[in-house]
C-alpha atoms as a PDB file:
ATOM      1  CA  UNK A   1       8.125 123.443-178.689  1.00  0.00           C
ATOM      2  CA  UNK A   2      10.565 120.495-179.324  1.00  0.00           C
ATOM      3  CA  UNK A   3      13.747 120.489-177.781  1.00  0.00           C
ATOM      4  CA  UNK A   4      15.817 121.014-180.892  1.00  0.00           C
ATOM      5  CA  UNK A   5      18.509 123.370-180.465  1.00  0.00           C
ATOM      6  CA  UNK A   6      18.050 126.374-182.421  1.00  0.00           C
ATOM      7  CA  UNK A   7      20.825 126.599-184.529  1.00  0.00           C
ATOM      8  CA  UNK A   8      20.993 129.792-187.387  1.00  0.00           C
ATOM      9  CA  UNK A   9      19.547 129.078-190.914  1.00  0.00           C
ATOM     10  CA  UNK A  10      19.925 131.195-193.415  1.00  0.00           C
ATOM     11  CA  UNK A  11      16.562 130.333-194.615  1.00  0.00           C
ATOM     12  CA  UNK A  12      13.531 130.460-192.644  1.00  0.00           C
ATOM     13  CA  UNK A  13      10.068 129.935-193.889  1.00  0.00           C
ATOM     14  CA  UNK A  14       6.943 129.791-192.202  1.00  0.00           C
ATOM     15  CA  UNK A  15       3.127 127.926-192.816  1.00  0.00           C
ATOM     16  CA  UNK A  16       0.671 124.925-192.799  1.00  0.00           C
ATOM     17  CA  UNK A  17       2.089 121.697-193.593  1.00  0.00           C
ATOM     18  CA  UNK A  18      -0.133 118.511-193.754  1.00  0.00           C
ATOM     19  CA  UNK A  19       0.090 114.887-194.479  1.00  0.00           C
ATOM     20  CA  UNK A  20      -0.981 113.796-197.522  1.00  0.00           C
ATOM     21  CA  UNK A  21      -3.464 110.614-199.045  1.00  0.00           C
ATOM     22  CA  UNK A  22      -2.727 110.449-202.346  1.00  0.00           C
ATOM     23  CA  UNK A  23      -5.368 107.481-204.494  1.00  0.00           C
ATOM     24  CA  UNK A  24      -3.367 104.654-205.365  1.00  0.00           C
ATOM     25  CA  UNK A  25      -5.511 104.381-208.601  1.00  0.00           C
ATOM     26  CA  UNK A  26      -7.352 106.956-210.959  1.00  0.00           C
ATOM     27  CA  UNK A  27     -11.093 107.495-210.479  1.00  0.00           C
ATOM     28  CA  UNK A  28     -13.342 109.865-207.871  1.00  0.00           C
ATOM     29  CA  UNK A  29     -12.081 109.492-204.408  1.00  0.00           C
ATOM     30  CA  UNK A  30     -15.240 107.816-203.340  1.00  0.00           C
ATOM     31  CA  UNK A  31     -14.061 105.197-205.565  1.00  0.00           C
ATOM     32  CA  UNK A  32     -10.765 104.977-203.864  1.00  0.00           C
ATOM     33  CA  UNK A  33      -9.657 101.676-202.090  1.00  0.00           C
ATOM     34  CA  UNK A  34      -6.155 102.128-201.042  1.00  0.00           C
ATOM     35  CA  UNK A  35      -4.233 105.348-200.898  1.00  0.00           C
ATOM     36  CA  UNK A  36      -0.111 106.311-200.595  1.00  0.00           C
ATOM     37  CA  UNK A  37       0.523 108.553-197.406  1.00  0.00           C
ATOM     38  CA  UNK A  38       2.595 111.775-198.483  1.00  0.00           C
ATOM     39  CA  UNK A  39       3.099 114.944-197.453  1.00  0.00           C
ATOM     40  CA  UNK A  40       2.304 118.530-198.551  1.00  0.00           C
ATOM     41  CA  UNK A  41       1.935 121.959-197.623  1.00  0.00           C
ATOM     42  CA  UNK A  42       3.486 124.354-199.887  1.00  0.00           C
ATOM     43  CA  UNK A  43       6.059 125.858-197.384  1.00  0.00           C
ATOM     44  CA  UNK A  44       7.285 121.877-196.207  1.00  0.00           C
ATOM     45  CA  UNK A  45       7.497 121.130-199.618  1.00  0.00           C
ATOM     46  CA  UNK A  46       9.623 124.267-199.814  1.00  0.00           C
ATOM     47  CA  UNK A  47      11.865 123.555-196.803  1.00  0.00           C
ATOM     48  CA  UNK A  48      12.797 120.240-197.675  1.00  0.00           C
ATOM     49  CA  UNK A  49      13.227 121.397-201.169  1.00  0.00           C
ATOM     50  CA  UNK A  50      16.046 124.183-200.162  1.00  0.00           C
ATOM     51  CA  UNK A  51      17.337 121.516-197.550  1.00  0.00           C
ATOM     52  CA  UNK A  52      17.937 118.613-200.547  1.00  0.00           C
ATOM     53  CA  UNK A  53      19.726 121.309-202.029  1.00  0.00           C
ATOM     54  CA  UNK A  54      21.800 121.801-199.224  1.00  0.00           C
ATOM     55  CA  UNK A  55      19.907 125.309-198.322  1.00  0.00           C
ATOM     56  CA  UNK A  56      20.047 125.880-194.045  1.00  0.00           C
ATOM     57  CA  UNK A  57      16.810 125.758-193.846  1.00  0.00           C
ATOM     58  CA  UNK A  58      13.981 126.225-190.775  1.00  0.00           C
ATOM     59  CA  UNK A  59      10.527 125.659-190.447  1.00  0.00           C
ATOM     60  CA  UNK A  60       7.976 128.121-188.384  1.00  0.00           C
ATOM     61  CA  UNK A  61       4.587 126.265-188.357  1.00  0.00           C
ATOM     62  CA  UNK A  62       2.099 124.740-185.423  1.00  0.00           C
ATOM     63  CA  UNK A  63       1.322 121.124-185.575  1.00  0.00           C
ATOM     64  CA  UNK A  64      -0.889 118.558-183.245  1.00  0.00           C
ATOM     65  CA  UNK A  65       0.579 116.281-180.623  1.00  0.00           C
ATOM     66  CA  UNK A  66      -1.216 113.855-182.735  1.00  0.00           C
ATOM     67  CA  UNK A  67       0.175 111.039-184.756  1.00  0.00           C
ATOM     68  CA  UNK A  68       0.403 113.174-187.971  1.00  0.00           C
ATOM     69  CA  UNK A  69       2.455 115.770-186.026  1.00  0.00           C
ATOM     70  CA  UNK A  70       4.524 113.036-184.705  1.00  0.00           C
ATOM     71  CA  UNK A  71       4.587 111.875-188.730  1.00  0.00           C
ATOM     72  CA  UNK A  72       5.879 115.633-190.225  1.00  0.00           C
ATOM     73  CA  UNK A  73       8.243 116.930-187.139  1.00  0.00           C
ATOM     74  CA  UNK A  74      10.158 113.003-187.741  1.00  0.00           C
ATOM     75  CA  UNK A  75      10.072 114.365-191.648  1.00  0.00           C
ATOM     76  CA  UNK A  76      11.882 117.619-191.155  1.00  0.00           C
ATOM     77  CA  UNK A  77      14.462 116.209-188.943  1.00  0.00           C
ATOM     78  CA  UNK A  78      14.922 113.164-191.563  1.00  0.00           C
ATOM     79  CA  UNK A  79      15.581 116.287-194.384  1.00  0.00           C
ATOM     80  CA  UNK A  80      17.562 118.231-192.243  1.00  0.00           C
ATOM     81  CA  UNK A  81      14.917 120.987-191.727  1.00  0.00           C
ATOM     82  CA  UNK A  82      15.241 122.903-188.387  1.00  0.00           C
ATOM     83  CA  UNK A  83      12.221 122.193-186.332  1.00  0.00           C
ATOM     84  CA  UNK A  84      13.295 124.831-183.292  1.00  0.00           C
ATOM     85  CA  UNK A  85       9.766 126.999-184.089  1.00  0.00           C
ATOM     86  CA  UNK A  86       7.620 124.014-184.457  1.00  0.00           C
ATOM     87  CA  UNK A  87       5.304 124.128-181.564  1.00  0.00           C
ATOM     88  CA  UNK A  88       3.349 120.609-180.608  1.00  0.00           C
ATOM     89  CA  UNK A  89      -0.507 121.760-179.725  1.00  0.00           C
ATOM     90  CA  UNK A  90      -1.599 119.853-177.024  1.00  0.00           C
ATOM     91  CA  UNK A  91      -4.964 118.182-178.183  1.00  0.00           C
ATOM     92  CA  UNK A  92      -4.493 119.726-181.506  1.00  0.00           C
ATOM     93  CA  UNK A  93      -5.373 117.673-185.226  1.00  0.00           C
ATOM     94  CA  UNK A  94      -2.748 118.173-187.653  1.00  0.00           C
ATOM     95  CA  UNK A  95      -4.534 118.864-191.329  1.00  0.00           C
ATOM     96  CA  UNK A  96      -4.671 116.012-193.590  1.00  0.00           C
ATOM     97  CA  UNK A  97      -5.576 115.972-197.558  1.00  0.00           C
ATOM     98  CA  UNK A  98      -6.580 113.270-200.372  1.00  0.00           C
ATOM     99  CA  UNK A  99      -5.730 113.682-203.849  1.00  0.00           C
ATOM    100  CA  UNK A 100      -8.029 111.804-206.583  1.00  0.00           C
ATOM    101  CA  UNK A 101      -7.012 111.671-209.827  1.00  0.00           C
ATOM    102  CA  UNK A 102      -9.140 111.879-213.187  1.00  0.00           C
ATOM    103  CA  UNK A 103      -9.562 113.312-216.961  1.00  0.00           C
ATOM    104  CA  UNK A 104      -9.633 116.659-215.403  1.00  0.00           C
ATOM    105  CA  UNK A 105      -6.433 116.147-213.164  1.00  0.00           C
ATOM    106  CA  UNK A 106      -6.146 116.243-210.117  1.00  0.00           C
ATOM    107  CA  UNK A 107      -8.892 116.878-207.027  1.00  0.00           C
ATOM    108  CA  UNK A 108      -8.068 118.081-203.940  1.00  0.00           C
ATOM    109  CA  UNK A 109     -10.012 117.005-200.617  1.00  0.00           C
ATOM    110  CA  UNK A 110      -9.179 119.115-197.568  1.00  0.00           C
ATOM    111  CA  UNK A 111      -9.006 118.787-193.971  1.00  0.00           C
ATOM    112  CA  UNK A 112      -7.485 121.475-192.596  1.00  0.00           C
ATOM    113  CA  UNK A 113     -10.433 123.798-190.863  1.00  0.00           C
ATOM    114  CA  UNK A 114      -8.785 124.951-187.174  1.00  0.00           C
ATOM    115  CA  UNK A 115      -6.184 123.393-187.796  1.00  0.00           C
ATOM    116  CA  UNK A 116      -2.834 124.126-185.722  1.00  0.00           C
ATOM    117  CA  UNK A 117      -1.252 126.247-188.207  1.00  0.00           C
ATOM    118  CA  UNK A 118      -4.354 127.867-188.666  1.00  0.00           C
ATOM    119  CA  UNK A 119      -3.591 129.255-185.165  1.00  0.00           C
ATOM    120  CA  UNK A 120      -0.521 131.058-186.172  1.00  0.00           C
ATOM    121  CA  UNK A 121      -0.158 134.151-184.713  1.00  0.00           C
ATOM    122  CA  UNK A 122       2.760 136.976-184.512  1.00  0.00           C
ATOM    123  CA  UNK A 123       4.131 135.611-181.152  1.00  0.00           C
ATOM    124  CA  UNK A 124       4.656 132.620-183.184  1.00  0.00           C
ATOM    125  CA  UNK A 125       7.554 134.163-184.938  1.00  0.00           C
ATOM    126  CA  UNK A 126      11.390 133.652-183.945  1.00  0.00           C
ATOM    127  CA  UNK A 127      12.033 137.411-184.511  1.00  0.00           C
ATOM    128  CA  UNK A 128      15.701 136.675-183.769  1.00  0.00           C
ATOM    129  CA  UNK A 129      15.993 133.870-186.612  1.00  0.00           C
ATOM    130  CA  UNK A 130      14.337 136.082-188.744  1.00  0.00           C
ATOM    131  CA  UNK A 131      16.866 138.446-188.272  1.00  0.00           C
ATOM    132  CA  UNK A 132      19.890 135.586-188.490  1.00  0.00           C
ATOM    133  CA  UNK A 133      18.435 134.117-191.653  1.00  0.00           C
ATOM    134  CA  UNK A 134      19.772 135.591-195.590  1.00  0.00           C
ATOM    135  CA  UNK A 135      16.034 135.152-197.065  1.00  0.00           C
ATOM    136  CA  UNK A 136      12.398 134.804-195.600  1.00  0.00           C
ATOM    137  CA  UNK A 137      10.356 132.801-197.478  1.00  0.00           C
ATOM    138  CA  UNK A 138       6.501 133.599-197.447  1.00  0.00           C
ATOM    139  CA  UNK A 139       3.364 132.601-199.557  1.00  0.00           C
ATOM    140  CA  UNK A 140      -0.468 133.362-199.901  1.00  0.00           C
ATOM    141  CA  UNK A 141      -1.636 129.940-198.300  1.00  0.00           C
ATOM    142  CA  UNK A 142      -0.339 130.782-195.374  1.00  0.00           C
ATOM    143  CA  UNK A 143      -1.984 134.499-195.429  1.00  0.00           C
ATOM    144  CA  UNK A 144      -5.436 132.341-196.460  1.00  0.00           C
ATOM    145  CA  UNK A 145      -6.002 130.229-193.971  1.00  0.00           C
ATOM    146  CA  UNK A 146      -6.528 132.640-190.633  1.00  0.00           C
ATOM    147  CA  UNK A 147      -6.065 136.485-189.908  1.00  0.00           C
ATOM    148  CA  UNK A 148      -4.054 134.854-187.282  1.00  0.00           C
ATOM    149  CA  UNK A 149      -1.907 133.603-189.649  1.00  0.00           C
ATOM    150  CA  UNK A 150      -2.159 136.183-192.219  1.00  0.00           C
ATOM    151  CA  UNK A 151      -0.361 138.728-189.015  1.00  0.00           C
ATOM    152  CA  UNK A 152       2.286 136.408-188.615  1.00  0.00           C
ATOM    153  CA  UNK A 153       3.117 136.349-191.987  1.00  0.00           C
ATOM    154  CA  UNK A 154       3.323 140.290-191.895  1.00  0.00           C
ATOM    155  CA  UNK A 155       5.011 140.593-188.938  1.00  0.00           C
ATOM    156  CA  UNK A 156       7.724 138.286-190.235  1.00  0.00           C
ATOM    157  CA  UNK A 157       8.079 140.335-193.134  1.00  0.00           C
ATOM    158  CA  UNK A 158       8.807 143.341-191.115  1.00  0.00           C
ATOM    159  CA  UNK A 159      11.119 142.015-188.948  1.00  0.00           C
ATOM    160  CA  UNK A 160      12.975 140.849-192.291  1.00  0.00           C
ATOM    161  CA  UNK A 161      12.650 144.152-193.572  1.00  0.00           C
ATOM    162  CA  UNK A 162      14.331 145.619-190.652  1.00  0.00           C
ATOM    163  CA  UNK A 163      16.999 143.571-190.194  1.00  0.00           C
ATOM    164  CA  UNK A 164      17.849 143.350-194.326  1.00  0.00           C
ATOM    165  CA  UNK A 165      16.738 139.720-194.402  1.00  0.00           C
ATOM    166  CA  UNK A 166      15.546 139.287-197.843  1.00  0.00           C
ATOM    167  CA  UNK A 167      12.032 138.138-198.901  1.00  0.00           C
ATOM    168  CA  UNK A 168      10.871 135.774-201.114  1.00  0.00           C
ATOM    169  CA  UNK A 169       6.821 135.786-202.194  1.00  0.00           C
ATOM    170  CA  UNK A 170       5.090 133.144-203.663  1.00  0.00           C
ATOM    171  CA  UNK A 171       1.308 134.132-203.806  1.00  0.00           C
ATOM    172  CA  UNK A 172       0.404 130.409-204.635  1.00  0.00           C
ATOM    173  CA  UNK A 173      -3.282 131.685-205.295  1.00  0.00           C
ATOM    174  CA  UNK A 174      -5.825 129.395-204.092  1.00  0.00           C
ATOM    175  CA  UNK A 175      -9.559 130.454-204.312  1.00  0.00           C
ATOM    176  CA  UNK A 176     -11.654 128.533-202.410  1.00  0.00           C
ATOM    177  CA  UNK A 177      -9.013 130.196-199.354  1.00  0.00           C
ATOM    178  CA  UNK A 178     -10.328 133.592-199.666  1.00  0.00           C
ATOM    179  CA  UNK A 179     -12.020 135.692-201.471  1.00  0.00           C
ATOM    180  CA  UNK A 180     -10.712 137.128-204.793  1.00  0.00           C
ATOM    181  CA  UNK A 181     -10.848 140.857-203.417  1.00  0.00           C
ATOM    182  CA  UNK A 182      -9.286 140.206-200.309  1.00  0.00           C
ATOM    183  CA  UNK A 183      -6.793 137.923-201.841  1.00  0.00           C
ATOM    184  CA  UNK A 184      -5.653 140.754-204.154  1.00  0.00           C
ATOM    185  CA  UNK A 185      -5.375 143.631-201.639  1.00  0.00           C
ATOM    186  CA  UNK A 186      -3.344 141.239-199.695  1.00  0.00           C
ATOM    187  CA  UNK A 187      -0.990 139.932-202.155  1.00  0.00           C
ATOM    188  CA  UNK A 188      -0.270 142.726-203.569  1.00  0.00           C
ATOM    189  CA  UNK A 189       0.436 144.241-200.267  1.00  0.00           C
ATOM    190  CA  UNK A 190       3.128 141.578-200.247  1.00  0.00           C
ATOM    191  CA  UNK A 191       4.415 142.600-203.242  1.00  0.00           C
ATOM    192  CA  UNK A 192       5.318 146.053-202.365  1.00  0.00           C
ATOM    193  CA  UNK A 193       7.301 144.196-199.047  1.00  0.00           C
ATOM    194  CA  UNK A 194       9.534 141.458-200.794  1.00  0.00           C
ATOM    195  CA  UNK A 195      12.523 142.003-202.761  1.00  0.00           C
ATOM    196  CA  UNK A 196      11.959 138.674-204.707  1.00  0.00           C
ATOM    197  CA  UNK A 197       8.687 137.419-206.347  1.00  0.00           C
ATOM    198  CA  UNK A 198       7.571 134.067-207.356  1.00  0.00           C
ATOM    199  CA  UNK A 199       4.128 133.939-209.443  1.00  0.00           C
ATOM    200  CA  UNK A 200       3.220 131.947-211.896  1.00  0.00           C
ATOM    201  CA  UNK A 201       1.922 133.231-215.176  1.00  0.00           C
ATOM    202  CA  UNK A 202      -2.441 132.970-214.313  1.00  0.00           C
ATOM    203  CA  UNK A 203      -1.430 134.433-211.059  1.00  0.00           C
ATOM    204  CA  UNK A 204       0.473 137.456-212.494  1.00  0.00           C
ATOM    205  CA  UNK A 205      -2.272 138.078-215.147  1.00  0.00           C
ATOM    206  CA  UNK A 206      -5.235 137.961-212.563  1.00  0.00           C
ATOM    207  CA  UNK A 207      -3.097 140.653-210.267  1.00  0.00           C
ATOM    208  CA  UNK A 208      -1.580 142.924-213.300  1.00  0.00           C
ATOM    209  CA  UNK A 209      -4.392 142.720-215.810  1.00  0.00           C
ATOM    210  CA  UNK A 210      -1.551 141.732-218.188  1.00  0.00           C
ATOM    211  CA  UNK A 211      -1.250 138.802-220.880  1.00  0.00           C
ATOM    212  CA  UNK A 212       1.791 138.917-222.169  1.00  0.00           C
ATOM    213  CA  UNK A 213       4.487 137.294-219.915  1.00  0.00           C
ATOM    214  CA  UNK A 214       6.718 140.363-220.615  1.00  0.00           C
ATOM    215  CA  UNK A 215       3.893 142.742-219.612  1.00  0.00           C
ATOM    216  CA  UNK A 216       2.967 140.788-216.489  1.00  0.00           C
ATOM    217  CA  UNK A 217       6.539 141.202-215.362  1.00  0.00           C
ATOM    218  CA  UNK A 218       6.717 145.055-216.013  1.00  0.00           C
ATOM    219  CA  UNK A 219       3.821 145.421-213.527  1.00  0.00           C
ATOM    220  CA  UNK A 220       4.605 143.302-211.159  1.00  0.00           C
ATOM    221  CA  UNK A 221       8.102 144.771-210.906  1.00  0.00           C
ATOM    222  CA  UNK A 222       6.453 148.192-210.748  1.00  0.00           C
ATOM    223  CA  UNK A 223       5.167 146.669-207.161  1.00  0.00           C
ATOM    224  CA  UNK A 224       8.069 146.938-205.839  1.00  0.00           C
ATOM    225  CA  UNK A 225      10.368 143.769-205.986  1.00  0.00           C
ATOM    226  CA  UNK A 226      13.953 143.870-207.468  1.00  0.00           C
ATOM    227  CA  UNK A 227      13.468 140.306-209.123  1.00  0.00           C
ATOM    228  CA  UNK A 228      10.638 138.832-210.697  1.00  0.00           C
ATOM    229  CA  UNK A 229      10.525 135.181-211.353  1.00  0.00           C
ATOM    230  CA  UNK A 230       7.612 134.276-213.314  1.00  0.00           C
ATOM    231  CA  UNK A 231       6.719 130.819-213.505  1.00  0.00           C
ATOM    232  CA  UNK A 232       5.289 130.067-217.323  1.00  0.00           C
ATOM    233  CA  UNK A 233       4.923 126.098-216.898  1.00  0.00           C
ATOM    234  CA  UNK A 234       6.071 123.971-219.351  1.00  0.00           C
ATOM    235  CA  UNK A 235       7.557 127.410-220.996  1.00  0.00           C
ATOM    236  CA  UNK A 236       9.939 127.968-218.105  1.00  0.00           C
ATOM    237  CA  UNK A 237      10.107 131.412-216.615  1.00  0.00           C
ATOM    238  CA  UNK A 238      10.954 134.877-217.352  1.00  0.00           C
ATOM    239  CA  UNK A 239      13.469 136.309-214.625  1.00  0.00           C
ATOM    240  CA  UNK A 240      13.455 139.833-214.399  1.00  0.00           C
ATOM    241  CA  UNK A 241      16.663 141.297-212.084  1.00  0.00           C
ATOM    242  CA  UNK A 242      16.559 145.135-212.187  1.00  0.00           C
ATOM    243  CA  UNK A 243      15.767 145.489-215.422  1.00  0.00           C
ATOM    244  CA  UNK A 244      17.039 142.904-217.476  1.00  0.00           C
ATOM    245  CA  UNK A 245      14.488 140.233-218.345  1.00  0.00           C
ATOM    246  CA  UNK A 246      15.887 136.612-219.340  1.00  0.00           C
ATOM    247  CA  UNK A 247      13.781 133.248-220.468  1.00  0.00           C
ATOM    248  CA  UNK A 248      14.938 130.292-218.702  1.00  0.00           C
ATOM    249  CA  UNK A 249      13.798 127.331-220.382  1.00  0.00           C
ATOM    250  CA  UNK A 250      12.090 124.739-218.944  1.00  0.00           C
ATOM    251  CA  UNK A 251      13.655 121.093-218.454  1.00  0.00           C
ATOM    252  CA  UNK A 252      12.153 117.932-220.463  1.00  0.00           C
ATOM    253  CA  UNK A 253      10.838 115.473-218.582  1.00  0.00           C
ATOM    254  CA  UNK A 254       8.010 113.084-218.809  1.00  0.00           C
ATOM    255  CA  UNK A 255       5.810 114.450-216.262  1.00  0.00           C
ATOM    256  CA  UNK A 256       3.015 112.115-214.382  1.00  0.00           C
ATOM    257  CA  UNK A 257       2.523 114.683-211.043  1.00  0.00           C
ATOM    258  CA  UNK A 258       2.591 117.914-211.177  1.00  0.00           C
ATOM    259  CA  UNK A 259       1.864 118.046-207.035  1.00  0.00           C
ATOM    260  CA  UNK A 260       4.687 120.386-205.250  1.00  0.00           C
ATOM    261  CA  UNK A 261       6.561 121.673-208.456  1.00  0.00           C
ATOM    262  CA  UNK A 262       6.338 125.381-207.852  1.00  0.00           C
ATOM    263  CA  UNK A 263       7.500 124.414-204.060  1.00  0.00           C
ATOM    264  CA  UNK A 264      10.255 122.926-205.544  1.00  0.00           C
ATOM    265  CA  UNK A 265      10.953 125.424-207.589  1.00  0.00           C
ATOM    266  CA  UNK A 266      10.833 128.078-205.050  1.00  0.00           C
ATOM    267  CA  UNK A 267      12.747 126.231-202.838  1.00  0.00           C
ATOM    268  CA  UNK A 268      15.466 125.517-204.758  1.00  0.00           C
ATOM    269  CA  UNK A 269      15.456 129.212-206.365  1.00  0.00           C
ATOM    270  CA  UNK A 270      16.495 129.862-202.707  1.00  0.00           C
ATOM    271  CA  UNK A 271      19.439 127.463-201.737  1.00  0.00           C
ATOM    272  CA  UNK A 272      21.200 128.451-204.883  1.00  0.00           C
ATOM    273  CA  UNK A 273      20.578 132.341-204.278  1.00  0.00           C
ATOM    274  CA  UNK A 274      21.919 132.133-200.745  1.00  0.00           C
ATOM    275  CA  UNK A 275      24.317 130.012-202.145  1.00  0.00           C
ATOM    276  CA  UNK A 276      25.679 133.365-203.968  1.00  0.00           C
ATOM    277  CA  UNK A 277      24.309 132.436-207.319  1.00  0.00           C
ATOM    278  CA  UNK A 278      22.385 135.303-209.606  1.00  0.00           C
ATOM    279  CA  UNK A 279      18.428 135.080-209.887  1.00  0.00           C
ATOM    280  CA  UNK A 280      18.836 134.106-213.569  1.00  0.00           C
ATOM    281  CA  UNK A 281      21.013 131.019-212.239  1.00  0.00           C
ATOM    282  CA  UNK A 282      19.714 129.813-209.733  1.00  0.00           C
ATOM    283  CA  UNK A 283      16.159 129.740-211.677  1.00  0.00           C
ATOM    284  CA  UNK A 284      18.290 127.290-214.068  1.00  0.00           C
ATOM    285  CA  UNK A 285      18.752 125.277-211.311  1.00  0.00           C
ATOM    286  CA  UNK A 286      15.592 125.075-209.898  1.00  0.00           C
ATOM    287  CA  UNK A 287      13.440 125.134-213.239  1.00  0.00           C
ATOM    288  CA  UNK A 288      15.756 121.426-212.992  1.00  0.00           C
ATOM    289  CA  UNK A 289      14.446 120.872-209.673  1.00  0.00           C
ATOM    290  CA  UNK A 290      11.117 121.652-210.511  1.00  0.00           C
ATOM    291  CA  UNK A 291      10.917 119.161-214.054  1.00  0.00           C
ATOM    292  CA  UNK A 292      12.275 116.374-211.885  1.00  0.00           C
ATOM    293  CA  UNK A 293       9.581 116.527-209.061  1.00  0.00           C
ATOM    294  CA  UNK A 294       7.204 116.019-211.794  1.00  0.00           C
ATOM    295  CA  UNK A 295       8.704 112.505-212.775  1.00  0.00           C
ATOM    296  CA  UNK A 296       7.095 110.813-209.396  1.00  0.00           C
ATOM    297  CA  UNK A 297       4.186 110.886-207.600  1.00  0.00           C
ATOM    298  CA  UNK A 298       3.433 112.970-204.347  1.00  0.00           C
ATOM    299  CA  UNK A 299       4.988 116.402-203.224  1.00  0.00           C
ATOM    300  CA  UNK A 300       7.723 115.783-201.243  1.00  0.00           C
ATOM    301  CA  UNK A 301       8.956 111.795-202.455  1.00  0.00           C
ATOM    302  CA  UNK A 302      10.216 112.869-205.950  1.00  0.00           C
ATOM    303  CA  UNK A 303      11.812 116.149-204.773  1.00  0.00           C
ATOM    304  CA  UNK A 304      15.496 115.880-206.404  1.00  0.00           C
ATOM    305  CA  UNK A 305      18.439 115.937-204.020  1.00  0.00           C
ATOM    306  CA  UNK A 306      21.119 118.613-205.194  1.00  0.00           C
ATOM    307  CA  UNK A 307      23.573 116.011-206.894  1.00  0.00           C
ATOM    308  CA  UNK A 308      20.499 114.968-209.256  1.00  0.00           C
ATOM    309  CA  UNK A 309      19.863 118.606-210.155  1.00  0.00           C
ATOM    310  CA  UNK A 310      23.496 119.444-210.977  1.00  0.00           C
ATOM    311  CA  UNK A 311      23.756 116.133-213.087  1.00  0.00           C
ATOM    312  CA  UNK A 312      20.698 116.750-215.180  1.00  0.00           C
ATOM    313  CA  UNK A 313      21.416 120.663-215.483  1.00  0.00           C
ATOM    314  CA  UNK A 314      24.988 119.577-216.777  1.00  0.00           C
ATOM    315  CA  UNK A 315      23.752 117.396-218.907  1.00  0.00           C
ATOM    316  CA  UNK A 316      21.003 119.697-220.683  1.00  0.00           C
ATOM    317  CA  UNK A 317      23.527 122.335-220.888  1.00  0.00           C
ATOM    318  CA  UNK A 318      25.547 119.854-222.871  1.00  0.00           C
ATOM    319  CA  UNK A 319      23.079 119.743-225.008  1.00  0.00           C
ATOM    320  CA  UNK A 320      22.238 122.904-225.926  1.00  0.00           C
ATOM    321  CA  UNK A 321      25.878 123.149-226.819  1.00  0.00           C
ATOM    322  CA  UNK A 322      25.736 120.885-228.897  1.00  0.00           C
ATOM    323  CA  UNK A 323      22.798 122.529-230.661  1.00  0.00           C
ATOM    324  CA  UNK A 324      20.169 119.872-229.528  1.00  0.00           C
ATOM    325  CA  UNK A 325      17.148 120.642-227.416  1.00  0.00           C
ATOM    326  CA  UNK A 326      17.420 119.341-223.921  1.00  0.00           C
ATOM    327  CA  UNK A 327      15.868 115.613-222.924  1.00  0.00           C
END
């Protein structure tokens, strides 16, 4: 463990995080001279997300005693990201990742198998700052990468559940994880345990059998979560609370990386709802968030800082009132 004093946050995630080696020029990473060292992992991205928005945030993950764990814990002190229930493996390889870049988008090159994280297990989890914190924050990586892991995640849940802590769910659906049956019966599962639900439109179709946004919503609501927040892209989201369904529009921007935006967006969704804002607000805020991560290039580097967010949300909101789409 480090020797960080464990103070309460009222948002506690938990997950893989790993640094990141993003191609300093397009082309097929075998091509690749000369890369920019980032960092990812869609729960770190979350954390510091809800900490640059001035969310209490802490971070429940396993990392090396190698340089790269050295690299991350340094990061989530820098952001302000409590680093109490990050556990140093002796001997252990943090995972690492390289991003390419070509016609298709982007390519994803992972080295993550045994990882730390991977070795997650219930124990792992601070059942006591679970029980502090105002929302949980869980997602379907970190159910993916081990059964280990996958038991940690569930366990947390309960303890929420017991102690009133809400939940947040983000399935962030990755294939090549796990298989599509087993990813279903598990996510789902999820569903029926968190009060708030994060998906983005291809994920709510594949689990629903729904097209329409509207439809997708119905069903996933009929899971079991109070509020729906269904990510639609460049289209917004749809926030369903009880049931009242509102669009949020999305925010223009001119994006060049799309790497870490639903993080951001998740993560930002939860400072402001802690905060004491409504779903439908606080998805303002962070479909902000989200645009503006897209402007730069990594996960975590462009993530906006709360006074940026605020600015731009002002500003849009000007806009509209004046009748004019937003910039």
């Amino acid at each position: 463990m480090t020797h960080e004093h464990a103070t309460p946050a009222d948002i506690v995630t938990l997950g893989e995080p790993m640094l990141e080696f993003n191609a300093d020029a397009d082309g097929a990473l075998e091509n690749a001279e000369s890369f920019a060292v980032g960092y990812g992992g869609d729960t770190s991205n979350f954390a510091i997300a809800a900490a640059r928005s001035r969310g209490r945030t802490a971070y429940v993950s396993r990392v090396g005693d190698d340089a790269f764990g050295t690299v991350l814990t340094r990061l989530w002190q820098r952001e302000g990201v409590g680093t109490a229930h990050v556990t140093r493996e002796p001997g252990g390889r943090t995972g690492i990742y390289f991003i390419a870049r070509g016609p298709a988008g982007h390519g994803f090159t992972y080295y993550r198998a045994d990882s730390p994280a991977s070795r997650l297990t219930p124990a792992d989890v601070p059942e006591s700052a679970v029980a502090q914190a105002r929302l949980l924050h869980v997602t379907g990586i970190t159910q993916a990468i081990s059964t280990s892991a996958c038991d940690a995640a569930f366990h947390a849940m309960s303890v929420a559940r017991a102690h009133s802590t809400l939940i947040s769910y983000d399935p962030n659906h990755r294939p090549a994880l796990w298989s599509e049956d087993r990813a279903r019966a598990i996510i789902l599962r999820s569903l029926e345990l968190c009060d708030i639900a994060l998906p983005n439109i291809d994920e709510g179709r594949m689990l629903t059998g729904e097209e329409s946004p509207e439809a997708v919503v119905r069903a996933l609501r009929a899971r079991g979560p109070r509020v729906v927040v269904l990510k639609l892209g460049e289209e917004g989201a749809l926030v369903a609370d009880g049931d009242d369904l509102t669009h949020v529009p999305a925010h223009r921007v001119t994006a060049v990386d799309a790497s870490g935006a639903g993080d951001t967006f998740d993560g930002a969704f939860a400072a402001r709802l802690v905060e004491g804002e409504s779903p439908v607000e606080a998805a303002r805020y962070a479909a902000v968030a989200a645009a503006l991560t897209t402007t730069g290039h990594g996960a975590v580097r462009p993530i906006p800082h709360r006074a940026d967010v605020l600015r731009h949300l002002i500003d849009a909101e000007d806009e509209l009132s004046r009748g004019k789409a937003p910039a």
